[in-house]
Protein backbone atom coordinates (compact mmCIF):
# COMPACT_ATOMS: atom_id res chain seq x y z
CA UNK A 1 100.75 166.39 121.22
CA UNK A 2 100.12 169.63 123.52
CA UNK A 3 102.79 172.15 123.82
CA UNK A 4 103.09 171.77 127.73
CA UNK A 5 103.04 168.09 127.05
CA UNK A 6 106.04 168.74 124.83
CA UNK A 7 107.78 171.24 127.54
CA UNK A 8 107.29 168.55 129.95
CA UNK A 9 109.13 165.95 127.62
CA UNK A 10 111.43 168.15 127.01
CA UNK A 11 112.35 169.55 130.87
CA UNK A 12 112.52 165.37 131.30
CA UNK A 13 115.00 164.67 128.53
CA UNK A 14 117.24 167.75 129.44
CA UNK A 15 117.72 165.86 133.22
CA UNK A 16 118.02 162.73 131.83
CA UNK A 17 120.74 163.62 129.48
CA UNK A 18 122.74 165.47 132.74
CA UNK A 19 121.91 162.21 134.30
CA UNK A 20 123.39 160.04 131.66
CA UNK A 21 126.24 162.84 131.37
CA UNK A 22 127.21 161.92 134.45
CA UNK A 23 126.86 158.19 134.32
CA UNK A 24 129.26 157.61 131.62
CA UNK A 25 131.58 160.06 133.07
CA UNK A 26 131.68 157.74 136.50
CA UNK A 27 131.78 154.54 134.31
CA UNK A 28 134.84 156.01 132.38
CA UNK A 29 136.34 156.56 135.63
CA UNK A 30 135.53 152.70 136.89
CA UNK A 31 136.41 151.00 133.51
CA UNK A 32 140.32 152.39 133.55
CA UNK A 33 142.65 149.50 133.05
CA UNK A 34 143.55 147.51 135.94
CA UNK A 35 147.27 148.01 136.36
CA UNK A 36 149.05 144.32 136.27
CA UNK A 37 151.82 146.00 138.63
CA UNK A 38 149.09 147.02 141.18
CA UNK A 39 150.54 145.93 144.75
CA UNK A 40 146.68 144.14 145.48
CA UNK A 41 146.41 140.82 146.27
CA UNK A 42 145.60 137.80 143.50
CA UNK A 43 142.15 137.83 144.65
CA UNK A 44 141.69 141.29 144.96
CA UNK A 45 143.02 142.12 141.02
CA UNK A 46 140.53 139.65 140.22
CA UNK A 47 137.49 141.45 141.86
CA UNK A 48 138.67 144.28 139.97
CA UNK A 49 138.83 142.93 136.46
CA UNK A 50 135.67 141.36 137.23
CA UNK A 51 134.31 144.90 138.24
CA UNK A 52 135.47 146.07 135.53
CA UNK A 53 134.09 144.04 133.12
CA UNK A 54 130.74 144.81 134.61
CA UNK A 55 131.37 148.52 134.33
CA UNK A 56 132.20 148.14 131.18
CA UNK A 57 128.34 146.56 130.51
CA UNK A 58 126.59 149.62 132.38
CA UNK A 59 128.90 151.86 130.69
CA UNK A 60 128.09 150.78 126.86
CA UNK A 61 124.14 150.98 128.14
CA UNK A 62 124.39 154.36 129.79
CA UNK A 63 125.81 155.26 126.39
CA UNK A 64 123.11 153.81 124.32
CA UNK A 65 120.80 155.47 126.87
CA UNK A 66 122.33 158.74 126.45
CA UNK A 67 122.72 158.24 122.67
CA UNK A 68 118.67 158.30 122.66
CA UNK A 69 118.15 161.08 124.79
CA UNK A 70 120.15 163.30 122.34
CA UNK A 71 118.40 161.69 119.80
CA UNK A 72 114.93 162.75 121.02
CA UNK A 73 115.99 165.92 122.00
CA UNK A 74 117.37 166.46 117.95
CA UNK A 75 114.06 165.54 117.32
CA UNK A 76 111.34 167.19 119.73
CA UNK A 77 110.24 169.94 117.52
CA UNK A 78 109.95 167.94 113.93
CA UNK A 79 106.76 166.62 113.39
CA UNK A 80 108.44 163.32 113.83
CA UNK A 81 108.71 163.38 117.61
CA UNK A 82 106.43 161.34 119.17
CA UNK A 83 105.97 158.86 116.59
CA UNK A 84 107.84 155.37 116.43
CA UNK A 85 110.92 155.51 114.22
CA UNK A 86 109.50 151.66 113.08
CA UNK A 87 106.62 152.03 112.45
CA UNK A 88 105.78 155.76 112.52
CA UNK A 89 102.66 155.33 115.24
CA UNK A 90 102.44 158.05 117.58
CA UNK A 91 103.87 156.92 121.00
CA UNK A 92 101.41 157.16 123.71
CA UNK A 93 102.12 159.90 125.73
CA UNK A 94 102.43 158.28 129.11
CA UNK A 95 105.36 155.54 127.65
CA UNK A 96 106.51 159.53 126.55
CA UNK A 97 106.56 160.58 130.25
CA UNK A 98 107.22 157.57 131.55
CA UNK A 99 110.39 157.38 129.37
CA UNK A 100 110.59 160.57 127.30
CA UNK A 101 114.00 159.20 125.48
CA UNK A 102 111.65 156.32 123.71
CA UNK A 103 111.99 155.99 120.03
CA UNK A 104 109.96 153.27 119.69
CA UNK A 105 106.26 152.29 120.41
CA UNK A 106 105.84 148.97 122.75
CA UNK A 107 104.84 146.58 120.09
CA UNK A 108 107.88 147.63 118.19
CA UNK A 109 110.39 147.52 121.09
CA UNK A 110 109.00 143.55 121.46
CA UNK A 111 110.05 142.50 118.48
């Protein structure tokens, strides 16, 4: 891999991780428990639970997502970067700009 290909990946992964950042704090805001003394209506408390729930879902991704990003970015100058933590393939380098937090090649992310 080329060093500006790297500096690109890298410039990419330090705005997705502020991204991310900023994800899971919002989704820590939304997933706060839904007070059972809360003056809303029936239906209402049930919209939020159910909203809830569902923040809780993006949350626990945006986590994963961020998880990766750190991940890569731990890993950008090793000689490991790049390469498929499966199968140790070199990633192609458009799935790398396309998604510069991927850890795995495509044939290993279908299994």
């Amino acid at each position: 891999m080329k060093t500006e290909e790297k500096e690109i990946i890298r410039q990419k992964l330090f705005k997705a991780r502020e991204r991310y950042s900023k994800r899971v704090s919002q989704l820590s805001e939304d997933t706060a428990p839904v007070a059972p003394d809360c003056s809303i209506g029936r239906v209402s408390r049930m919209d939020a639970i159910n909203n809830k729930s569902v923040s809780e879902a993006a949350l626990a991704n945006a986590r994963d997502k961020l998880r990766d990003v750190e991940e890569s970015l731990a890993r950008i100058d090793t000689p490991d970067f790049g390469k498929c933590k499966s199968c140790t393939t070199p990633i192609p380098i458009n799935r790398l700009m396309a998604m510069p937090e991927s850890l795995y090649c495509m044939k290993c992310v279908r299994k």
